[in-house]
N, C-alpha and C. Protein backbone atom coordinates (compact mmCIF):
# COMPACT_ATOMS: atom_id res chain seq x y z
N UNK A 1 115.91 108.04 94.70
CA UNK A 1 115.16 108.33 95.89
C UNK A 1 113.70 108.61 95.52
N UNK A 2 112.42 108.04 96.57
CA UNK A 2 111.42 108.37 96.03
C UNK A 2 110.81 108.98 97.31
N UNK A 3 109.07 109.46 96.74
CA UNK A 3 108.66 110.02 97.69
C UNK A 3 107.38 109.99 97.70
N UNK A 4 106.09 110.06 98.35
CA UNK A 4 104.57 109.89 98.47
C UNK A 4 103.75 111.22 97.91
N UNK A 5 103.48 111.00 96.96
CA UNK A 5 102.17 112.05 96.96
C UNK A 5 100.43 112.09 97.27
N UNK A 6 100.27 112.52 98.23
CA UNK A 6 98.79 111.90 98.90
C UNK A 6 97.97 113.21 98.58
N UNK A 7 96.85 113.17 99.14
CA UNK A 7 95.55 113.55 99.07
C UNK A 7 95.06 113.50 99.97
N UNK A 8 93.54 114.17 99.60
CA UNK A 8 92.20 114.40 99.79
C UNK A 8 90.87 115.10 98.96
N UNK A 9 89.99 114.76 98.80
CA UNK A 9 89.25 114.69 97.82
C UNK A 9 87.71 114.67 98.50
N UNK A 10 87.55 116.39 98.41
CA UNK A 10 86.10 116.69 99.23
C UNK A 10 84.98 117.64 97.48
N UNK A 11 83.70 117.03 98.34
CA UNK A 11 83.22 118.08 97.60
C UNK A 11 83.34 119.99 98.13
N UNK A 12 82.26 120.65 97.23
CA UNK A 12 82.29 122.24 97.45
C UNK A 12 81.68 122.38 99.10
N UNK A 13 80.89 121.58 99.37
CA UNK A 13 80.27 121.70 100.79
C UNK A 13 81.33 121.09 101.94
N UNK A 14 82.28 120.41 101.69
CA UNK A 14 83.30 119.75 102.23
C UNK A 14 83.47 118.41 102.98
N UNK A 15 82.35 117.76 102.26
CA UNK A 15 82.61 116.26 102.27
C UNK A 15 83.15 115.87 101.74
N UNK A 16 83.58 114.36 102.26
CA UNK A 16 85.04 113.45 101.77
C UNK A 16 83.98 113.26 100.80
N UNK A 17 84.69 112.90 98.99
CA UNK A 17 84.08 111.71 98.07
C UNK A 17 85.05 110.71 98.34
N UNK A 18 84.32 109.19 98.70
CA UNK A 18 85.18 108.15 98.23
C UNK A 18 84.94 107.86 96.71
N UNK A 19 85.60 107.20 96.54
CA UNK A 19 85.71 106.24 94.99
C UNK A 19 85.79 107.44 93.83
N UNK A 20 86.32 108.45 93.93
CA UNK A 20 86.58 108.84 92.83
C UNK A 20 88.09 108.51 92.41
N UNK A 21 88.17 108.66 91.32
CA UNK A 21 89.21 108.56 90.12
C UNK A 21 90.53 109.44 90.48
N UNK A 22 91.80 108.86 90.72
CA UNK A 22 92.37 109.92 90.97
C UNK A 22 94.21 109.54 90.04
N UNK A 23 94.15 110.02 89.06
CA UNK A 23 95.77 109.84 88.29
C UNK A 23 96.68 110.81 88.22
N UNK A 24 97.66 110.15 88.67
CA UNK A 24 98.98 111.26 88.12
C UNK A 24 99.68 110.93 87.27
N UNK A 25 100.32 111.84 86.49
CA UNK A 25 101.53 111.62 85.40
C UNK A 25 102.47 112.33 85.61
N UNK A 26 104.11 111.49 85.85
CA UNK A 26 105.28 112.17 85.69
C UNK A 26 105.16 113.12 84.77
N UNK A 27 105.35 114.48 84.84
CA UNK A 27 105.57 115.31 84.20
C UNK A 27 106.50 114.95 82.63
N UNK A 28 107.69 115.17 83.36
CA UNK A 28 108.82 114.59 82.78
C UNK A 28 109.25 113.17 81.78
N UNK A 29 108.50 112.18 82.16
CA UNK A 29 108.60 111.06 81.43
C UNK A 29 107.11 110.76 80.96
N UNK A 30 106.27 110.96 81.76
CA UNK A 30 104.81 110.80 80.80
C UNK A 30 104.50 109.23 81.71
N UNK A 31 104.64 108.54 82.54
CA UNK A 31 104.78 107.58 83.53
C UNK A 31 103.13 108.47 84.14
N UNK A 32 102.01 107.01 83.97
CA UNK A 32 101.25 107.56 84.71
C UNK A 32 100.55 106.33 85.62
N UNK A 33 99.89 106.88 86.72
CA UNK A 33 99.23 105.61 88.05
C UNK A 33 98.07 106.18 88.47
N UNK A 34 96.90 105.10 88.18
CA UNK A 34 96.02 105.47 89.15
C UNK A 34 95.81 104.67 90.32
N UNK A 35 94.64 105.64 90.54
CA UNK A 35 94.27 105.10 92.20
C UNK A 35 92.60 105.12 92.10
N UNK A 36 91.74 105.19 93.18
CA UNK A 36 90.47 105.53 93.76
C UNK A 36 90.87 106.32 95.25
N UNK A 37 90.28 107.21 95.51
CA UNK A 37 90.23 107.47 96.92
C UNK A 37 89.21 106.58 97.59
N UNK A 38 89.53 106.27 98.87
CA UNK A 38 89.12 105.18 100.11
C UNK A 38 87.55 105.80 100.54
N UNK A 39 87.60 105.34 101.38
CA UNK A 39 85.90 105.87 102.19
C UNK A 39 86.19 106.61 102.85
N UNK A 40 87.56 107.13 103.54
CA UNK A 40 88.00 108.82 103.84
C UNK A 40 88.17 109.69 102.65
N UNK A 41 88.09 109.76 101.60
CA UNK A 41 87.70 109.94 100.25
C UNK A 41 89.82 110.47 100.34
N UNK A 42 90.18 109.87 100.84
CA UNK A 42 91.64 110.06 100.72
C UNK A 42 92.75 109.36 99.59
N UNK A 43 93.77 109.64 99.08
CA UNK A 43 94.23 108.39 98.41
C UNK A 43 95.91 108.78 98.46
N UNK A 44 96.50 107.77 98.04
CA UNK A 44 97.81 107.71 98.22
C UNK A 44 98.88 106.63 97.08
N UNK A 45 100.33 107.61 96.98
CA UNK A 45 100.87 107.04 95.49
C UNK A 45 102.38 107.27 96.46
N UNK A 46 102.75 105.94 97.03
CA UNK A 46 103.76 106.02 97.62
C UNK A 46 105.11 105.08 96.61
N UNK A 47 106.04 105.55 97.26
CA UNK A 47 107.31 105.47 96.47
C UNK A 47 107.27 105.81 95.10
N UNK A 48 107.06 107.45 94.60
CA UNK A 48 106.87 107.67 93.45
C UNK A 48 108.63 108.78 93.53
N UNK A 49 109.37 108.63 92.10
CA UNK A 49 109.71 108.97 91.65
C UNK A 49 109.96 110.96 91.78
N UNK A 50 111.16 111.51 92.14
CA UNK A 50 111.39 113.01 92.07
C UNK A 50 110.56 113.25 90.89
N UNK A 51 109.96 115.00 91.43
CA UNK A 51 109.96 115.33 90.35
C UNK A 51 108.57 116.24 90.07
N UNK A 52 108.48 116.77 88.96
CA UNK A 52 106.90 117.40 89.32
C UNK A 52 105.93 116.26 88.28
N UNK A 53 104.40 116.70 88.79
CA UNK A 53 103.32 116.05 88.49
C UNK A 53 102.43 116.49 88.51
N UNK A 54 101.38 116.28 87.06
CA UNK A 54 99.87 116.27 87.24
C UNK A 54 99.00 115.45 88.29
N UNK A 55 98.28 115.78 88.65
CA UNK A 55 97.41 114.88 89.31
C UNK A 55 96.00 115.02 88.49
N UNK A 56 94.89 114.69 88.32
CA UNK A 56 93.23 114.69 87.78
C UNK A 56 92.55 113.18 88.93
N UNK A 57 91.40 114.17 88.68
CA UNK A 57 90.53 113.65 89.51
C UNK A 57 89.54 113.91 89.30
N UNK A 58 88.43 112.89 88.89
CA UNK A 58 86.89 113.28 88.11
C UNK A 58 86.37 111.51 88.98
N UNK A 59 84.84 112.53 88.58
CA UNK A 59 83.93 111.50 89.44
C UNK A 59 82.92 111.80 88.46
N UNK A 60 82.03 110.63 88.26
CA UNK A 60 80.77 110.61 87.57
C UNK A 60 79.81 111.93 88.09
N UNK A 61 78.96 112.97 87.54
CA UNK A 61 78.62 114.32 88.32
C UNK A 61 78.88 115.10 88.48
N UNK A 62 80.77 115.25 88.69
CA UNK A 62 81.72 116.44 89.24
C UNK A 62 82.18 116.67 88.12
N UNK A 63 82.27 118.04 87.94
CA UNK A 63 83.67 118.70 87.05
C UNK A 63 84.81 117.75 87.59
N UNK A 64 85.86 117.82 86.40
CA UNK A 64 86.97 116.65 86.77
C UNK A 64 87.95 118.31 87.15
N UNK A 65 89.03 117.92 87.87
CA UNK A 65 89.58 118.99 88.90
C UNK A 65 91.49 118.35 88.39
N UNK A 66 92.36 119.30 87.27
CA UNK A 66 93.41 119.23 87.77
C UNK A 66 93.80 119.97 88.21
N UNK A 67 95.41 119.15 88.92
CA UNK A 67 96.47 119.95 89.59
C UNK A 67 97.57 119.98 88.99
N UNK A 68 98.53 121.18 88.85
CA UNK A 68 99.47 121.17 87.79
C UNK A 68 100.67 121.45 88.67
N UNK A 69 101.96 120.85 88.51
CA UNK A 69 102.78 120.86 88.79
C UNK A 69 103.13 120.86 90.26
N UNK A 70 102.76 119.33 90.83
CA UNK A 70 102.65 119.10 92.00
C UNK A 70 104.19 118.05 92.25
N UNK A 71 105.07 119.01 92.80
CA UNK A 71 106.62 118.45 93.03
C UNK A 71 106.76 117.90 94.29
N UNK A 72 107.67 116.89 94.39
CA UNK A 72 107.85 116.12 95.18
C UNK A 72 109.30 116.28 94.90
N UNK A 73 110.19 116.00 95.53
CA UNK A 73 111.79 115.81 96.05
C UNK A 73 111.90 114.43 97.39
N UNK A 74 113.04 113.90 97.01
CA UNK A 74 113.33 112.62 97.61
C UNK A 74 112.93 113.02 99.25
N UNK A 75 112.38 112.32 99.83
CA UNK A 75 112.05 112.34 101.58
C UNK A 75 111.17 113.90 101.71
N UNK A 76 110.55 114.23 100.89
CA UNK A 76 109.61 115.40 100.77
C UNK A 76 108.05 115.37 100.17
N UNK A 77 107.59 114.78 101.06
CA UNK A 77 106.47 114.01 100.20
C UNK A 77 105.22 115.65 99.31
N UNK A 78 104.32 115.43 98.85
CA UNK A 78 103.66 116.30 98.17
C UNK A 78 102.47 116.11 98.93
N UNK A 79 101.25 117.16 99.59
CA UNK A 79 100.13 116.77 99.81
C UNK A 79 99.19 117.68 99.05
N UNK A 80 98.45 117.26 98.49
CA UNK A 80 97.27 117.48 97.37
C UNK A 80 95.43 117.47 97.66
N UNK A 81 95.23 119.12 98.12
CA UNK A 81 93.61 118.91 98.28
C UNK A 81 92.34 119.10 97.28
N UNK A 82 92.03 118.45 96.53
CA UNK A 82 91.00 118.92 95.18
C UNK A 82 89.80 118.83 95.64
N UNK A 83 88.66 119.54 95.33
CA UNK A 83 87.46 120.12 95.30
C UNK A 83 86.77 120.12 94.35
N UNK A 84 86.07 118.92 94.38
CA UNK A 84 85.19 118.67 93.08
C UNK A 84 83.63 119.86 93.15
N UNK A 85 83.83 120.14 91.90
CA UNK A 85 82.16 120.66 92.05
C UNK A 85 81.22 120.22 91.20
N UNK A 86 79.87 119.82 91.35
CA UNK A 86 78.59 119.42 90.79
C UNK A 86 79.31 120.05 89.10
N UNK A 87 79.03 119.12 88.46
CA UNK A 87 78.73 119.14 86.87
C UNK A 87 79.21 118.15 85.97
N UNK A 88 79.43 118.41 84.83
CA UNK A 88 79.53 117.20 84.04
C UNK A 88 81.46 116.88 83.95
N UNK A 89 81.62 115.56 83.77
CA UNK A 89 83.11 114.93 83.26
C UNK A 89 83.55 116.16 82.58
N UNK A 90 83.07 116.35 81.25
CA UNK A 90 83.54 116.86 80.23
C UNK A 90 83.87 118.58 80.78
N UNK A 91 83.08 119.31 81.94
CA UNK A 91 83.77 120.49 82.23
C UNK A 91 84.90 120.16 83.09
N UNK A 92 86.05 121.25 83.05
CA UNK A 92 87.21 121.05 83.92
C UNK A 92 87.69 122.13 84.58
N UNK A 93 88.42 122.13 85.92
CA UNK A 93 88.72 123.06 86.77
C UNK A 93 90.07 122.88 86.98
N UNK A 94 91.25 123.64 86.68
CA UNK A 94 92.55 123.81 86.73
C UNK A 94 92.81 124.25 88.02
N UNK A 95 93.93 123.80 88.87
CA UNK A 95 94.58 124.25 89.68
C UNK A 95 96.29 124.06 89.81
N UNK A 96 96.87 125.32 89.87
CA UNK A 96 98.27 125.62 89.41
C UNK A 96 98.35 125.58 91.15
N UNK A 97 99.55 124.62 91.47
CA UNK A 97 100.56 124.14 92.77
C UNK A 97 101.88 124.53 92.60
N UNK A 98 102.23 125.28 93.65
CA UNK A 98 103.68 125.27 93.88
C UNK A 98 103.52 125.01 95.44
N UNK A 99 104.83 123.55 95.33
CA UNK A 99 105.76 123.79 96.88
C UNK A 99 106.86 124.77 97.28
């Protein structure tokens, strides 16, 4: 059974970014997919696999922003909001998820 893990992807002032970078990796098997978010700076990873997941998301400018342990269960989809802020790739901003 699988299930969707979606998004949204604003800056600190709370605009949508489109086209940033957005990957997850099965926790569990190490299985990873990217995407881009759209020009609603939204994005979406449908029919994915039970289970928990990283998500990352970096944009040329922004601190890159993960999310840790973002679970999904069959017909339970996951929704995921990250908040990029002004600075370089190389700094990073952790965010710990529970459903």
């Amino acid at each position: 059974m699988t299930s969707t893990i979606s998004g949204i992807v604003t800056d600190n002032t709370g605009g949508i970014v489109p086209g940033a970078n957005v990957s997850i990796k099965h926790n569990a098997t190490g299985v990873a997919q990217e995407s881009i978010t759209n020009a609603d700076g939204s994005f979406s990873f449908p029919n994915m696999n039970s289970g928990s997941y990283t998500v990352t998301v970096s944009l040329q400018g922004f601190k890159t922003v993960v999310v840790n342990n973002v679970v999904i269960t069959a017909g339970s989809p996951a929704s995921v909001r990250a908040t990029l802020e002004v600075g370089g790739l190389t700094e990073q901003v952790t965010v710990t998820s529970s459903s």
